[in-house]
Protein backbone atom coordinates (compact mmCIF):
# COMPACT_ATOMS: atom_id res chain seq x y z
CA UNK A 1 40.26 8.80 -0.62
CA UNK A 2 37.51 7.30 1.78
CA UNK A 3 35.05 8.88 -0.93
CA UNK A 4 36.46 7.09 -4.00
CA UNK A 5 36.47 4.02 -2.17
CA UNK A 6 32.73 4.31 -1.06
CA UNK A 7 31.88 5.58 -4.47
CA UNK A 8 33.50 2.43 -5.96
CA UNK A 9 31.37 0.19 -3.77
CA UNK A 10 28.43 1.60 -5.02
CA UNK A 11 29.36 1.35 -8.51
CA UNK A 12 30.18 -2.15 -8.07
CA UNK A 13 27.00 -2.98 -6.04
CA UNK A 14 25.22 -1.27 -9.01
CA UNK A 15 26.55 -3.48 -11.33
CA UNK A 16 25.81 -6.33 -9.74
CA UNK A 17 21.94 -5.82 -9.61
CA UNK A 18 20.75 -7.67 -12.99
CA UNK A 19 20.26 -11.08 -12.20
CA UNK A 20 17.76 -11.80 -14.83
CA UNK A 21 14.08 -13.19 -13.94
CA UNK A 22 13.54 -16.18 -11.69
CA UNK A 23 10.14 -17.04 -11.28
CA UNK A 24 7.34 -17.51 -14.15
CA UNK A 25 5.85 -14.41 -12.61
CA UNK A 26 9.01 -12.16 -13.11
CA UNK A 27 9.75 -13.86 -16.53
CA UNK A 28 6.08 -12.99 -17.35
CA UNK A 29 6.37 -9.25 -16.41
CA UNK A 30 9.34 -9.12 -17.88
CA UNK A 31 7.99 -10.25 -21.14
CA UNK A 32 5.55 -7.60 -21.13
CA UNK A 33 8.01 -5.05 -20.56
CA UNK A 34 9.96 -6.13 -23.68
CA UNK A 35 6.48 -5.84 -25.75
CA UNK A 36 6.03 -2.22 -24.93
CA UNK A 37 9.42 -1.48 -25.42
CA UNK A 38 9.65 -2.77 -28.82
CA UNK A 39 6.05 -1.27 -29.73
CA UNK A 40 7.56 2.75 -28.13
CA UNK A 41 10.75 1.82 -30.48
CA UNK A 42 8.70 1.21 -33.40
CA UNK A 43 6.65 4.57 -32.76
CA UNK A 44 9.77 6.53 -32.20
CA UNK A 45 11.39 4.99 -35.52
CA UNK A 46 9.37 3.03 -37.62
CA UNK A 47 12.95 2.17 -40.03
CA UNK A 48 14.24 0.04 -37.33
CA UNK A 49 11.14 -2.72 -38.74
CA UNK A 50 14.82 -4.08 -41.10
CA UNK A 51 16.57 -4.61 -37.94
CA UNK A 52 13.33 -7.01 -36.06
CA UNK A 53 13.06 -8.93 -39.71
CA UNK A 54 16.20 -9.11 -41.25
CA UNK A 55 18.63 -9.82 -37.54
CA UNK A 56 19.02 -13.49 -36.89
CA UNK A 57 18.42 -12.73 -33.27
CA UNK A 58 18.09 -9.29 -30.97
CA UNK A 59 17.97 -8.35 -27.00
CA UNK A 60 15.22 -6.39 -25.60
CA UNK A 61 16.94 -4.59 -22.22
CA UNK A 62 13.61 -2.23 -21.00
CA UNK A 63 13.94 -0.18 -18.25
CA UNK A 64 17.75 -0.36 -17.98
CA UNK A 65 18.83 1.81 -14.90
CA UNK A 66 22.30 3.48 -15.33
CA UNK A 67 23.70 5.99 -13.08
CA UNK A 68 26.70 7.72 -11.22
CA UNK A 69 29.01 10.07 -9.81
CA UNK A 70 32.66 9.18 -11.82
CA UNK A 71 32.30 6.09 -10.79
CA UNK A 72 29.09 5.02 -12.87
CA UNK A 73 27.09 1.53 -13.11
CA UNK A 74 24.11 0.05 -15.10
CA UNK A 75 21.89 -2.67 -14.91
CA UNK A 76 19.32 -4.39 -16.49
CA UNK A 77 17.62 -7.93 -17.34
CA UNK A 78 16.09 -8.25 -21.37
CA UNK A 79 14.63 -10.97 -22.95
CA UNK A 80 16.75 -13.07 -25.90
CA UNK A 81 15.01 -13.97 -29.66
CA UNK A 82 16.00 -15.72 -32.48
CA UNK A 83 14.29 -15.82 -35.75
CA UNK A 84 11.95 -14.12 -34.05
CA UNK A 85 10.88 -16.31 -31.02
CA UNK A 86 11.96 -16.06 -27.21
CA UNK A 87 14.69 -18.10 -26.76
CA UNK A 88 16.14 -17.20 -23.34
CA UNK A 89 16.70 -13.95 -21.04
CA UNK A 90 20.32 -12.13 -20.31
CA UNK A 91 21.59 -9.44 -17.52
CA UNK A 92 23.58 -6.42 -18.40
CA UNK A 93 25.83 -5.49 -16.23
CA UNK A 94 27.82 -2.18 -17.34
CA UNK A 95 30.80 -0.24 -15.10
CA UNK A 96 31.97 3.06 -16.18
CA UNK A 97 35.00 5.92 -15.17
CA UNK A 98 35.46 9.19 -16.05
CA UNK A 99 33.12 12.54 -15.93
CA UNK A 100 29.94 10.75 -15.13
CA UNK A 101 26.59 12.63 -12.97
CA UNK A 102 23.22 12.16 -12.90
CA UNK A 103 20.88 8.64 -13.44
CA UNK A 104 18.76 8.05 -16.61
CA UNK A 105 16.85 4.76 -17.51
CA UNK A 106 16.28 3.79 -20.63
CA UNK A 107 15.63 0.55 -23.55
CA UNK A 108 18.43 -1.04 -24.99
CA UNK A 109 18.15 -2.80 -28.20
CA UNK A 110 21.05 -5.22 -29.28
CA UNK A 111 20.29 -6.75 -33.09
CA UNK A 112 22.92 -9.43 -34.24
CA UNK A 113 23.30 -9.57 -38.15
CA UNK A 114 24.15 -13.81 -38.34
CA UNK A 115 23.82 -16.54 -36.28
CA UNK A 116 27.67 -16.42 -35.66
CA UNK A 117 27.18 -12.96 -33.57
CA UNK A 118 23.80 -14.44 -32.14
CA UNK A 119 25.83 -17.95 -30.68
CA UNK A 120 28.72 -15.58 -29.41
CA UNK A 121 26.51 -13.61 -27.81
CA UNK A 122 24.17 -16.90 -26.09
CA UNK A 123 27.79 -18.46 -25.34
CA UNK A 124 28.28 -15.94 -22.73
CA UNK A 125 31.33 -14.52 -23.64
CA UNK A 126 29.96 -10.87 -25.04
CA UNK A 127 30.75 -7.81 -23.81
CA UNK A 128 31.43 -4.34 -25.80
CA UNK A 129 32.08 -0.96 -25.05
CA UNK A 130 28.68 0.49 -24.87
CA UNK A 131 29.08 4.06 -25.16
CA UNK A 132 31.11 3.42 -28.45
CA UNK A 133 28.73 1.77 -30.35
CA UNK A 134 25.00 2.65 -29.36
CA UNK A 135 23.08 4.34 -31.35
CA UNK A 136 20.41 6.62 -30.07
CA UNK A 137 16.99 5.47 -31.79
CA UNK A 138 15.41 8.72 -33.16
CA UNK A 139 13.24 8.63 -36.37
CA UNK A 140 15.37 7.56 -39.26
CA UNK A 141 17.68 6.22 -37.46
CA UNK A 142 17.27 2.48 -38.71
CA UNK A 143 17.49 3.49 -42.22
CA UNK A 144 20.86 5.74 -41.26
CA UNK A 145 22.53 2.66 -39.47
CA UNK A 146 23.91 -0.99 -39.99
CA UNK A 147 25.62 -3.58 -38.28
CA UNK A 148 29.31 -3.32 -36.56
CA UNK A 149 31.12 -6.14 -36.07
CA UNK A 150 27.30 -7.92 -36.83
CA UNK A 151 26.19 -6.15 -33.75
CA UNK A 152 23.39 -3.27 -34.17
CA UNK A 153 23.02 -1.29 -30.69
CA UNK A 154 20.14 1.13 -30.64
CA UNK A 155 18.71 3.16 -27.22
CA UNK A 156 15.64 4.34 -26.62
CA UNK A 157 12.65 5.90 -24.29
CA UNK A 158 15.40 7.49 -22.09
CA UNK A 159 14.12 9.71 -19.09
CA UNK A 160 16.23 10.83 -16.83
CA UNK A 161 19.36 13.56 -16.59
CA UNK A 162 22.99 12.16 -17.63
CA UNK A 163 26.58 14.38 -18.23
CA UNK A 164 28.35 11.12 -19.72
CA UNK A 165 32.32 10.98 -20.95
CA UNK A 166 33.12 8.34 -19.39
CA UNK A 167 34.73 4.69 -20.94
CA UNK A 168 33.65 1.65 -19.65
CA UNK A 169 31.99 -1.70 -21.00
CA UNK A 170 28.57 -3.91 -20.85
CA UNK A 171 29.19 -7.43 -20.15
CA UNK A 172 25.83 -9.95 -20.76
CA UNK A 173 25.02 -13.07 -18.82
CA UNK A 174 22.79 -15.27 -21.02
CA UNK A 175 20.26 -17.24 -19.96
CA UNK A 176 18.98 -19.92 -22.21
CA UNK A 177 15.18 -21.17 -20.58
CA UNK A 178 11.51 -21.62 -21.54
CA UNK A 179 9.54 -18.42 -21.68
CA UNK A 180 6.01 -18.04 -20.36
């Protein structure tokens, strides 16, 4: 029992690790981050060019760290656009249970069909079970996928080793700010 209880500990201190960026220099490197994520996605899948010019606003997550023993967490800070332009930042904060091992990072792309999903999304009451409805970005698959619910999840660039049946949820904390 001591086990699950230290295991749960970790899964909740993994969660909370996304705080999002807090100084121009952080926002800045951030920023870059997002721009070579959306340039490998683009490589990988050159379809998913409808989602970046027909979405009324996305989220870039690079680098998001996930990872666990049953208990499993994720984290990660993106960058927020609408109609194209930087609008803000957001932390994802994910906590999973069930037959979870290993770590993987990866990009997480979240494309939002209106400006009705966009505003839920920057009021800061999102959240959606993640391993139900990401897709994972291989060529084609922007032409083979739309919207659910006006929300487009794609992942991508993932490295790493992951046995994953697990249920659990991503919840966002938006961040509305100027962007370097």
């Amino acid at each position: 029992m001591k086990r699950f209880a230290a295991l749960a500990l970790i899964t909740l201190a993994l969660v909370g690790c996304a705080s999002g960026p807090k100084t121009e220099e952080q926002k800045k490197d951030l920023s870059t981050e997002v721009r070579a994520a959306i340039e490998r996605l683009k490589v990988r899948d050159p379809s998913i060019d409808k989602f970046f010019a027909k979405s009324s606003g996305y989220v870039v997550l690079p680098s998001v760290g996930k990872g666990g023993i049953i208990f499993g967490g994720a984290a990660g800070d993106g960058e927020v656009f609408a109609n194209g332009r930087s609008i803000g930042y957001c932390s994802m904060n994910q906590g999973s249970i069930g037959a979870t091992l290993g770590g993987q990072v990866f990009d997480e792309f979240i494309f939002f069909k209106d400006d009705a999903a966009l505003k839920q999304f920057t009021s800061g009451t999102f959240q959606f079970a993640a391993q139900a409805s990401a897709v994972m970005a291989t060529s084609g698959a922007g032409a083979a996928n739309d919207y659910q619910n006006g929300v487009a999840v794609f992942i991508g660039s993932s490295t790493g080793a992951m046995l994953d049946a697990s249920i659990g949820g991503q919840k966002f904390d938006y961040h509305a700010g100027s962007t370097p």
